[in-house]
PDB file of N, CA and C in Angstrom:
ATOM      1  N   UNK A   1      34.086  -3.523  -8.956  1.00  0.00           N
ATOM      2  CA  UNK A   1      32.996  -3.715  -9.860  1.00  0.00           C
ATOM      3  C   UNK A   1      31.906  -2.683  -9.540  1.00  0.00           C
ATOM      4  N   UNK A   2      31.461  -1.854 -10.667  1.00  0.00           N
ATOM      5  CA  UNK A   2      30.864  -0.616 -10.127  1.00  0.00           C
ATOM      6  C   UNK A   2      29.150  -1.488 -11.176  1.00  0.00           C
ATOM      7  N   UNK A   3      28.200  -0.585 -10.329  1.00  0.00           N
ATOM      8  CA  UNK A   3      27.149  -0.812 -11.234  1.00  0.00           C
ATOM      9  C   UNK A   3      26.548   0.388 -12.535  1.00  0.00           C
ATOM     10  N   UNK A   4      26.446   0.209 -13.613  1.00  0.00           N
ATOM     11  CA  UNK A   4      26.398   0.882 -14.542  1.00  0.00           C
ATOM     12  C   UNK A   4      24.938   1.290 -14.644  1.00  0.00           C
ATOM     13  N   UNK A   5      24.683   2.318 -15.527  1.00  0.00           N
ATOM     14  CA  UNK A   5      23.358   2.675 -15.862  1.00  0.00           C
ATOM     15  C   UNK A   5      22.508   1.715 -16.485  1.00  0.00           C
ATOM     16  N   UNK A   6      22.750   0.891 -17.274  1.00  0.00           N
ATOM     17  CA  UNK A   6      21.839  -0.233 -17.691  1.00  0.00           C
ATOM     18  C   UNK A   6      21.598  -1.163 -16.750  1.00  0.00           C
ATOM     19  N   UNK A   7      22.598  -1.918 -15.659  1.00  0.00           N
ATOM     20  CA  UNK A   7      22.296  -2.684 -14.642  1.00  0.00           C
ATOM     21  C   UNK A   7      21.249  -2.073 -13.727  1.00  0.00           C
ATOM     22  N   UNK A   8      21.576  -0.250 -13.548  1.00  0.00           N
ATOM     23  CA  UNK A   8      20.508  -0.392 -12.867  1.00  0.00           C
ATOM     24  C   UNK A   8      18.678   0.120 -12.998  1.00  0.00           C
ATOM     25  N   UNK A   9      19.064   0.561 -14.355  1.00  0.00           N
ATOM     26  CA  UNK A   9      17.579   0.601 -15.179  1.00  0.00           C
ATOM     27  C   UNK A   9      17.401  -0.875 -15.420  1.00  0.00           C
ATOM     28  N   UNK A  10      17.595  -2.351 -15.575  1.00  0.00           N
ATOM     29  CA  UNK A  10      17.333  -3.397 -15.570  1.00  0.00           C
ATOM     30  C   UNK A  10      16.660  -3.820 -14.262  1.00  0.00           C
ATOM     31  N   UNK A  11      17.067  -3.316 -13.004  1.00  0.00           N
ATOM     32  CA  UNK A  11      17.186  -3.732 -11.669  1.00  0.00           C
ATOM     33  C   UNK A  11      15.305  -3.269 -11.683  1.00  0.00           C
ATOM     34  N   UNK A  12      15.623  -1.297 -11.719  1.00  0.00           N
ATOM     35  CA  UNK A  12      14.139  -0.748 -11.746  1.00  0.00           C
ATOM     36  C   UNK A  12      13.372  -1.480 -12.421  1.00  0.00           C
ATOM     37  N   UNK A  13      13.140  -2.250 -13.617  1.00  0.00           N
ATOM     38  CA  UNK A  13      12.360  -3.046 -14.460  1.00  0.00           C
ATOM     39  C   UNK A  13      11.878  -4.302 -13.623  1.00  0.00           C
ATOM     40  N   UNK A  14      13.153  -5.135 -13.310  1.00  0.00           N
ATOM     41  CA  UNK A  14      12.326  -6.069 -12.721  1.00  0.00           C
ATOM     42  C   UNK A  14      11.727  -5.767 -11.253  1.00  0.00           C
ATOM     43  N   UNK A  15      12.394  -5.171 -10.801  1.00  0.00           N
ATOM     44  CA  UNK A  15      11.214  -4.425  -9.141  1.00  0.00           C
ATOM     45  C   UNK A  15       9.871  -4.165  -9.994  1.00  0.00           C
ATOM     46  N   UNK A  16       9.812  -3.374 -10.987  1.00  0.00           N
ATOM     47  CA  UNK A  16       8.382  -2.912 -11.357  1.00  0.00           C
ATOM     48  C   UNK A  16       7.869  -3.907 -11.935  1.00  0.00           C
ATOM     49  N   UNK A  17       8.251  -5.538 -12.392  1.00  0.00           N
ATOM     50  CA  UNK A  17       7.497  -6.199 -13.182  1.00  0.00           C
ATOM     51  C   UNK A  17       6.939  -7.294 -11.576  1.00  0.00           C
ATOM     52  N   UNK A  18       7.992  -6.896 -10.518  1.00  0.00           N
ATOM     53  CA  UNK A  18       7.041  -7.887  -9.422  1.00  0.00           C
ATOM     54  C   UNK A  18       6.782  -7.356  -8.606  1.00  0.00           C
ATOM     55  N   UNK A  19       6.717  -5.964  -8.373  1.00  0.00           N
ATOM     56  CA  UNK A  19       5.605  -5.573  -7.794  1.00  0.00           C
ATOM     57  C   UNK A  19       4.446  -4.677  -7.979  1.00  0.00           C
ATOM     58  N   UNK A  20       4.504  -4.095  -9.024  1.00  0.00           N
ATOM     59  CA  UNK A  20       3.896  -3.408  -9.898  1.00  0.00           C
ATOM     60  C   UNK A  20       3.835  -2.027  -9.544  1.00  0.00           C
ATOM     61  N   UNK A  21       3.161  -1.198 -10.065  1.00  0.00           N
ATOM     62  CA  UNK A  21       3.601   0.291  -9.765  1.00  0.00           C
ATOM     63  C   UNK A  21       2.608   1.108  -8.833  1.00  0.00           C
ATOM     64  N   UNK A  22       1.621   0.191  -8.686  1.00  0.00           N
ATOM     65  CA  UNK A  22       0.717   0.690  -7.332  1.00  0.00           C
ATOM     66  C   UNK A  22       1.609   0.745  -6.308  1.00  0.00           C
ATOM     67  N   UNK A  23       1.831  -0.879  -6.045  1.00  0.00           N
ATOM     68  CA  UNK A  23       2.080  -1.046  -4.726  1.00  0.00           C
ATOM     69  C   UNK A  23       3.888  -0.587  -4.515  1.00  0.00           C
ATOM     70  N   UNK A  24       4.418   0.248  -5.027  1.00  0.00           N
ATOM     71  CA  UNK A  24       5.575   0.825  -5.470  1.00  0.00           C
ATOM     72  C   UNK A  24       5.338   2.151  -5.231  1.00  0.00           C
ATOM     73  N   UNK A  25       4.471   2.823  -5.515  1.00  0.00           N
ATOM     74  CA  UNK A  25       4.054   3.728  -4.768  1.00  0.00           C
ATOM     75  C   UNK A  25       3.227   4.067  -3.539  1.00  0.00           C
ATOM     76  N   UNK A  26       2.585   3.050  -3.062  1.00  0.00           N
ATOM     77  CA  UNK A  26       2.183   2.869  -1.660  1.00  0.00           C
ATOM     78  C   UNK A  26       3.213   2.616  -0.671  1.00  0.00           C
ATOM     79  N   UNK A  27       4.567   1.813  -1.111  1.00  0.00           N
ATOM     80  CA  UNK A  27       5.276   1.585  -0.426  1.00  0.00           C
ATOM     81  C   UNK A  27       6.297   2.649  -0.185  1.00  0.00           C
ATOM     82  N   UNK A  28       6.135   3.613  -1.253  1.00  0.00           N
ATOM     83  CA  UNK A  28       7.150   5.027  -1.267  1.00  0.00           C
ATOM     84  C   UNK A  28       6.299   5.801  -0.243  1.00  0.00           C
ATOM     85  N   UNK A  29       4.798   5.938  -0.098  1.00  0.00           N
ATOM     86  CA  UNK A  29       4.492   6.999   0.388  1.00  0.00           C
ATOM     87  C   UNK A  29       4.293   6.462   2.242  1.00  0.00           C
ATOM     88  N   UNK A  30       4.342   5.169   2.033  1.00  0.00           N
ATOM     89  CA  UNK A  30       4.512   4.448   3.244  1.00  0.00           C
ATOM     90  C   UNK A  30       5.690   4.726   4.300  1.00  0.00           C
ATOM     91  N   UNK A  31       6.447   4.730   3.559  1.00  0.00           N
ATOM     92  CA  UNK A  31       7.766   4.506   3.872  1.00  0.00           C
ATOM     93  C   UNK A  31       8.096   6.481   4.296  1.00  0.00           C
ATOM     94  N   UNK A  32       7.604   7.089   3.676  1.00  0.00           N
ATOM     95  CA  UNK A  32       8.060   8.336   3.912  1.00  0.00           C
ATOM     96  C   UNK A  32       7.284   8.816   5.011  1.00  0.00           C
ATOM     97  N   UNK A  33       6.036   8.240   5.409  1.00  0.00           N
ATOM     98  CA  UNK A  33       5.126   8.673   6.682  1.00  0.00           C
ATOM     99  C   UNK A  33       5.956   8.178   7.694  1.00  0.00           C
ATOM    100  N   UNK A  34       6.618   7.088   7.355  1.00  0.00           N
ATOM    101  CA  UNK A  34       7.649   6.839   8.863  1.00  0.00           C
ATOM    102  C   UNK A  34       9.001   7.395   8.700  1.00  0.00           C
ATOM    103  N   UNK A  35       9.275   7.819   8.341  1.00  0.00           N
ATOM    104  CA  UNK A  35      10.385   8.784   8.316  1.00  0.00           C
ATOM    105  C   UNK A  35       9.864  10.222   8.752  1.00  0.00           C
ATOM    106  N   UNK A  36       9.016  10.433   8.932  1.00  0.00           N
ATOM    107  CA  UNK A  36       8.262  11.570   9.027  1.00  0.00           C
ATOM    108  C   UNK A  36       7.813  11.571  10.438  1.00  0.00           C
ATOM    109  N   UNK A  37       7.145  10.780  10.832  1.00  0.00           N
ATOM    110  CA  UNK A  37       6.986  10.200  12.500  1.00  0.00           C
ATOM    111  C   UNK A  37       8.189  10.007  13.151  1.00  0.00           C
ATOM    112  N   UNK A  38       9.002   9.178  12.513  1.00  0.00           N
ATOM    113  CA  UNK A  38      10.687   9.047  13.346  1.00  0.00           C
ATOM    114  C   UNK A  38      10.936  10.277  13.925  1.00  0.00           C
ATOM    115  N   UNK A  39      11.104  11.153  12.686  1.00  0.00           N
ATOM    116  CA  UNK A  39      11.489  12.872  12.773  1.00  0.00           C
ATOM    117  C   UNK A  39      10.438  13.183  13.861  1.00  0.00           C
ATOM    118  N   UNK A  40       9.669  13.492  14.239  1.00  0.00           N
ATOM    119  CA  UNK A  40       8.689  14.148  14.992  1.00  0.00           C
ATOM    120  C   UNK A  40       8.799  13.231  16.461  1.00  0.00           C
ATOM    121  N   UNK A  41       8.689  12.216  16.391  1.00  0.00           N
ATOM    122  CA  UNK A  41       8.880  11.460  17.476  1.00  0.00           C
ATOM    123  C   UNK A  41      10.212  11.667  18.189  1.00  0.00           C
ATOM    124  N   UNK A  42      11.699  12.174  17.549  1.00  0.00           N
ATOM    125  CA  UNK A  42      12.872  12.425  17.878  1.00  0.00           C
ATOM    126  C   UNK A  42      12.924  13.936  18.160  1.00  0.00           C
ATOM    127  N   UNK A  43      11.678  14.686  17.998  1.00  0.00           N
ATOM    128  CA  UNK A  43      11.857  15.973  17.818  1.00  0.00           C
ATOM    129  C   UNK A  43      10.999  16.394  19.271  1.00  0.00           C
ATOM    130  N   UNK A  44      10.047  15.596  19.532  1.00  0.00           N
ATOM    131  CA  UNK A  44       9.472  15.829  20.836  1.00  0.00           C
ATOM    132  C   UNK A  44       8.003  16.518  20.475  1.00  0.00           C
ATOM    133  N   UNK A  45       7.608  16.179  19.208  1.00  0.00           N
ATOM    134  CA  UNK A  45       6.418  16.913  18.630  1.00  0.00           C
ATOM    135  C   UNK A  45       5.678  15.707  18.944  1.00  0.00           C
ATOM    136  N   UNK A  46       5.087  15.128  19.808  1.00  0.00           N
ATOM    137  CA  UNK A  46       4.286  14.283  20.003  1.00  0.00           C
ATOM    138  C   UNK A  46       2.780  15.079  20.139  1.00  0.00           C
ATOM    139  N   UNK A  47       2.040  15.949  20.471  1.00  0.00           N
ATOM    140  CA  UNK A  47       1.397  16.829  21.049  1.00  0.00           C
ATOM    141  C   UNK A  47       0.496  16.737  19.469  1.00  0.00           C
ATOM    142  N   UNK A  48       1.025  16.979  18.277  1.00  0.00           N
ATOM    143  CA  UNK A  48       0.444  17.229  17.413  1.00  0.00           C
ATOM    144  C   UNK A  48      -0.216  16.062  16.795  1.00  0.00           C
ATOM    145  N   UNK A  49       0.671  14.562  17.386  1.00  0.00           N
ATOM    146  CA  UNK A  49       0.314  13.297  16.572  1.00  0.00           C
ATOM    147  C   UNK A  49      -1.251  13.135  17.051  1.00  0.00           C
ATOM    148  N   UNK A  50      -1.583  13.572  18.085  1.00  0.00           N
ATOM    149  CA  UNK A  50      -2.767  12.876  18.905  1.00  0.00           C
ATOM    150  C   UNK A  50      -4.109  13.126  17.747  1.00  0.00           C
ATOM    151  N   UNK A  51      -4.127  14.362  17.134  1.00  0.00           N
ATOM    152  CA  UNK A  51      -5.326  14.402  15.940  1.00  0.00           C
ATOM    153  C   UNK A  51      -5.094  13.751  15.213  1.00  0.00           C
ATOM    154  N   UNK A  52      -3.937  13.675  14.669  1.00  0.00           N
ATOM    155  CA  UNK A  52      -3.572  12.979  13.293  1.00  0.00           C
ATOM    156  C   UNK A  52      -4.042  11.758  13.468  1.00  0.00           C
ATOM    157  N   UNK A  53      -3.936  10.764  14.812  1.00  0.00           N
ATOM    158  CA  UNK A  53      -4.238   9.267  14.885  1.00  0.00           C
ATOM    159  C   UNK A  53      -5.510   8.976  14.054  1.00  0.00           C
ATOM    160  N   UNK A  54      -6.485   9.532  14.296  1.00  0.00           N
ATOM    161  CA  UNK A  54      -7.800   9.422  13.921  1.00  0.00           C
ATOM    162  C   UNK A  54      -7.838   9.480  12.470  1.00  0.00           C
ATOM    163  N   UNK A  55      -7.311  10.495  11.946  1.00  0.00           N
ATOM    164  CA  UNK A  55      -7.377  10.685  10.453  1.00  0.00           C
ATOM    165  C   UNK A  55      -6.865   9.644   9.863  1.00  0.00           C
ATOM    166  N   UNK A  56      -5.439   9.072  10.042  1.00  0.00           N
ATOM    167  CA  UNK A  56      -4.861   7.985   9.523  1.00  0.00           C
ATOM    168  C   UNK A  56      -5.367   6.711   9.518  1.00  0.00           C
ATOM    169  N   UNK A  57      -6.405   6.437  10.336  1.00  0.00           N
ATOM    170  CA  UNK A  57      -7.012   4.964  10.677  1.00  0.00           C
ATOM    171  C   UNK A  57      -7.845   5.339   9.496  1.00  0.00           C
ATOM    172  N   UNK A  58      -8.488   6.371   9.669  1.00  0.00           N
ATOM    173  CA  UNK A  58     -10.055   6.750   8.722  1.00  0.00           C
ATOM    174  C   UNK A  58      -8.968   6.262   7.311  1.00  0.00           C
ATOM    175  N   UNK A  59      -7.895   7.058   6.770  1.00  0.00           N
ATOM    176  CA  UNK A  59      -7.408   6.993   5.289  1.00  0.00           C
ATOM    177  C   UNK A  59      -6.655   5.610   5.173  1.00  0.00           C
ATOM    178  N   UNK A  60      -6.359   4.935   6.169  1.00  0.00           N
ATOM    179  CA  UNK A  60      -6.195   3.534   6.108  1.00  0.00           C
ATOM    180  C   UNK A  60      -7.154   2.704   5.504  1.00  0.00           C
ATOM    181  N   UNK A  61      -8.515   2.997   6.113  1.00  0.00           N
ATOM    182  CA  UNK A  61      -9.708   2.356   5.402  1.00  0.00           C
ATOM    183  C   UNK A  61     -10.296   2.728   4.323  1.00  0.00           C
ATOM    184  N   UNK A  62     -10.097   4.145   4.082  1.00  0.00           N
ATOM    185  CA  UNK A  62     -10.456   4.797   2.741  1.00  0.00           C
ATOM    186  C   UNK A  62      -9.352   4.020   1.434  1.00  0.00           C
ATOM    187  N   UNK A  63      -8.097   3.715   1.893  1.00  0.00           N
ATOM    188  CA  UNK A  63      -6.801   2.804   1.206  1.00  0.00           C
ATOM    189  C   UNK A  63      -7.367   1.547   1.224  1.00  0.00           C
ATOM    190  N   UNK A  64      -8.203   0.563   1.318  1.00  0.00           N
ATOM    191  CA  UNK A  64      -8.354  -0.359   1.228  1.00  0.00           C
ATOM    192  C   UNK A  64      -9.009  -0.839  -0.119  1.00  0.00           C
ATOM    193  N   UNK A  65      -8.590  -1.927  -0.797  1.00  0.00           N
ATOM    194  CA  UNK A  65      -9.260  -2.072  -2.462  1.00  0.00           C
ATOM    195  C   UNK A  65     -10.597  -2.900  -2.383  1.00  0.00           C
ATOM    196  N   UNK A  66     -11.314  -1.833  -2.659  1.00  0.00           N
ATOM    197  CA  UNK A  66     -13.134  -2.700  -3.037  1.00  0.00           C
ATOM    198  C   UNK A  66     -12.955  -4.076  -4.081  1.00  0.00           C
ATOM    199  N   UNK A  67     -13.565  -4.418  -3.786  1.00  0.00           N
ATOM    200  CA  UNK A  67     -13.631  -5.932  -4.474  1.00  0.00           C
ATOM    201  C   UNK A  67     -14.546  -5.055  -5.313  1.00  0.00           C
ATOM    202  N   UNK A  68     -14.339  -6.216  -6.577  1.00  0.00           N
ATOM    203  CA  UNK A  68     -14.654  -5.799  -7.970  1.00  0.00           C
ATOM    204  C   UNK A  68     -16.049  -6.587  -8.463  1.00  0.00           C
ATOM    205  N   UNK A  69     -17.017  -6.015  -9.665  1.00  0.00           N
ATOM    206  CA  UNK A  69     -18.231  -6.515  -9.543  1.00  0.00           C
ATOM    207  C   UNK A  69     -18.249  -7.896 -10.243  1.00  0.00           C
ATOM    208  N   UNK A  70     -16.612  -8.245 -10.758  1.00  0.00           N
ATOM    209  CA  UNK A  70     -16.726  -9.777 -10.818  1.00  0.00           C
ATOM    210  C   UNK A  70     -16.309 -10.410  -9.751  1.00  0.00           C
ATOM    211  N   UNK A  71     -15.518 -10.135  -8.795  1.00  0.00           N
ATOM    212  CA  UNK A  71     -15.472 -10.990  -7.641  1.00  0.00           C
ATOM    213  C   UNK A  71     -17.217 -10.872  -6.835  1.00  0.00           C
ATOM    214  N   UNK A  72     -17.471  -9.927  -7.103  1.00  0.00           N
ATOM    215  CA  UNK A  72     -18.843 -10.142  -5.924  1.00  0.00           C
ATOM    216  C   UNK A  72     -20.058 -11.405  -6.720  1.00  0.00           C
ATOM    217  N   UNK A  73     -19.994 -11.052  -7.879  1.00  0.00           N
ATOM    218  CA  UNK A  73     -20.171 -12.471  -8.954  1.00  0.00           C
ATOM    219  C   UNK A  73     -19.714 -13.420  -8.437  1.00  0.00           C
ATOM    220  N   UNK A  74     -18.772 -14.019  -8.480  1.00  0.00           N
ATOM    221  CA  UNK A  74     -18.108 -15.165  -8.197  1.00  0.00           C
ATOM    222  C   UNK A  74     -18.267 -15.550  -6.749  1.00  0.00           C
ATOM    223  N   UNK A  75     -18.596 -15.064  -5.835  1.00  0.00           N
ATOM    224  CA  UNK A  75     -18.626 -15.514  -4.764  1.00  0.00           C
ATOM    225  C   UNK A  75     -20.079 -15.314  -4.650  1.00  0.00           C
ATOM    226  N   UNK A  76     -21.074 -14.800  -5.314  1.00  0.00           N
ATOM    227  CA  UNK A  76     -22.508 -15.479  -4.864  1.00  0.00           C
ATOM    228  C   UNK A  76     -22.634 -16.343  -5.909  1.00  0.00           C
ATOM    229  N   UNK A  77     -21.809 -16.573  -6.674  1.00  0.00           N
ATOM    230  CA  UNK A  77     -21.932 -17.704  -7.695  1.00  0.00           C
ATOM    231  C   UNK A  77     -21.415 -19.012  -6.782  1.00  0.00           C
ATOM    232  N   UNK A  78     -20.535 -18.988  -6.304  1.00  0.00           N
ATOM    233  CA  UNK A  78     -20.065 -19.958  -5.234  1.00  0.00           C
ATOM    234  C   UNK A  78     -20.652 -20.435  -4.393  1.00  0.00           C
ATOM    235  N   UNK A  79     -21.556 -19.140  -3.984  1.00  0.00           N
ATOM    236  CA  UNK A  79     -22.255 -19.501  -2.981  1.00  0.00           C
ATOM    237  C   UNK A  79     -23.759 -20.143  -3.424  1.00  0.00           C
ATOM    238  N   UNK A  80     -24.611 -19.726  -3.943  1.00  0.00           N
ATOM    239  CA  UNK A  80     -25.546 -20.460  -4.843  1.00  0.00           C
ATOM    240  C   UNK A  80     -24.951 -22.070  -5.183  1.00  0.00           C
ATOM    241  N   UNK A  81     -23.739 -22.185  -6.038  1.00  0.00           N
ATOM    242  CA  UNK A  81     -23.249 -23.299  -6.293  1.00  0.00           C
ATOM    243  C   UNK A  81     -23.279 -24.658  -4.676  1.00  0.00           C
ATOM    244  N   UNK A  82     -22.440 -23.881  -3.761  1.00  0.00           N
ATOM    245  CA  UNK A  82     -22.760 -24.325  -2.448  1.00  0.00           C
ATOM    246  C   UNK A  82     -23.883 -24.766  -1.795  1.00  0.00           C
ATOM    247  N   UNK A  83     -24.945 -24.527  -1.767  1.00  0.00           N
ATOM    248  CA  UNK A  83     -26.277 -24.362  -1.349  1.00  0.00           C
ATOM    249  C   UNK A  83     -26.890 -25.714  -1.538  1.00  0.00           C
ATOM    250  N   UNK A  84     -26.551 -25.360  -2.964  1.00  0.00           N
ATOM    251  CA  UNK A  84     -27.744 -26.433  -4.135  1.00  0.00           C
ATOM    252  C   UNK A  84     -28.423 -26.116  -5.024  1.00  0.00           C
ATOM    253  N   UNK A  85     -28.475 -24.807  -4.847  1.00  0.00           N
ATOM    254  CA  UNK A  85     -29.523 -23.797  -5.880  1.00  0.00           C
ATOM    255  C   UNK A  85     -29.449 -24.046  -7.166  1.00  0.00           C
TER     256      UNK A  85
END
């Protein structure tokens, strides 16, 4: 039983309807930084990782999603609500 071109353009569809196409590409470019470290780490290029550490923490946090100006709403709305106000 072989898989055909429609089974697996069906397959790509539902991956992209649950996880959506951000995090489908975070996980591609994720996934290729450790393949990339493996390689270097097997290669004995350790020497070069030591700058890089720093940068990657910094673009880790630069990668992080700002809350939006209705969540910041909603949670001093919550919070007001909380209070008594």
């Amino acid at each position: 039983m072989s898989v055909g071109p429609l089974q697996l353009l069906l397959i790509v569809l539902i991956i992209v309807l649950l996880f959506g196409t951000k995090k489908i590409g975070n996980i591609g470019s994720d996934l290729g930084k450790a393949i990339r470290d493996f390689k270097k780490g097997m290669s004995g290029d350790d020497d070069k990782d030591d700058a890089g550490k720093s940068d990657s923490s910094e673009q880790l946090k630069a990668d992080e999603p700002k809350p939006s100006a209705d969540a910041k709403r909603e949670s001093e709305k919550s919070s007001r609500d909380s209070s008594g106000h």
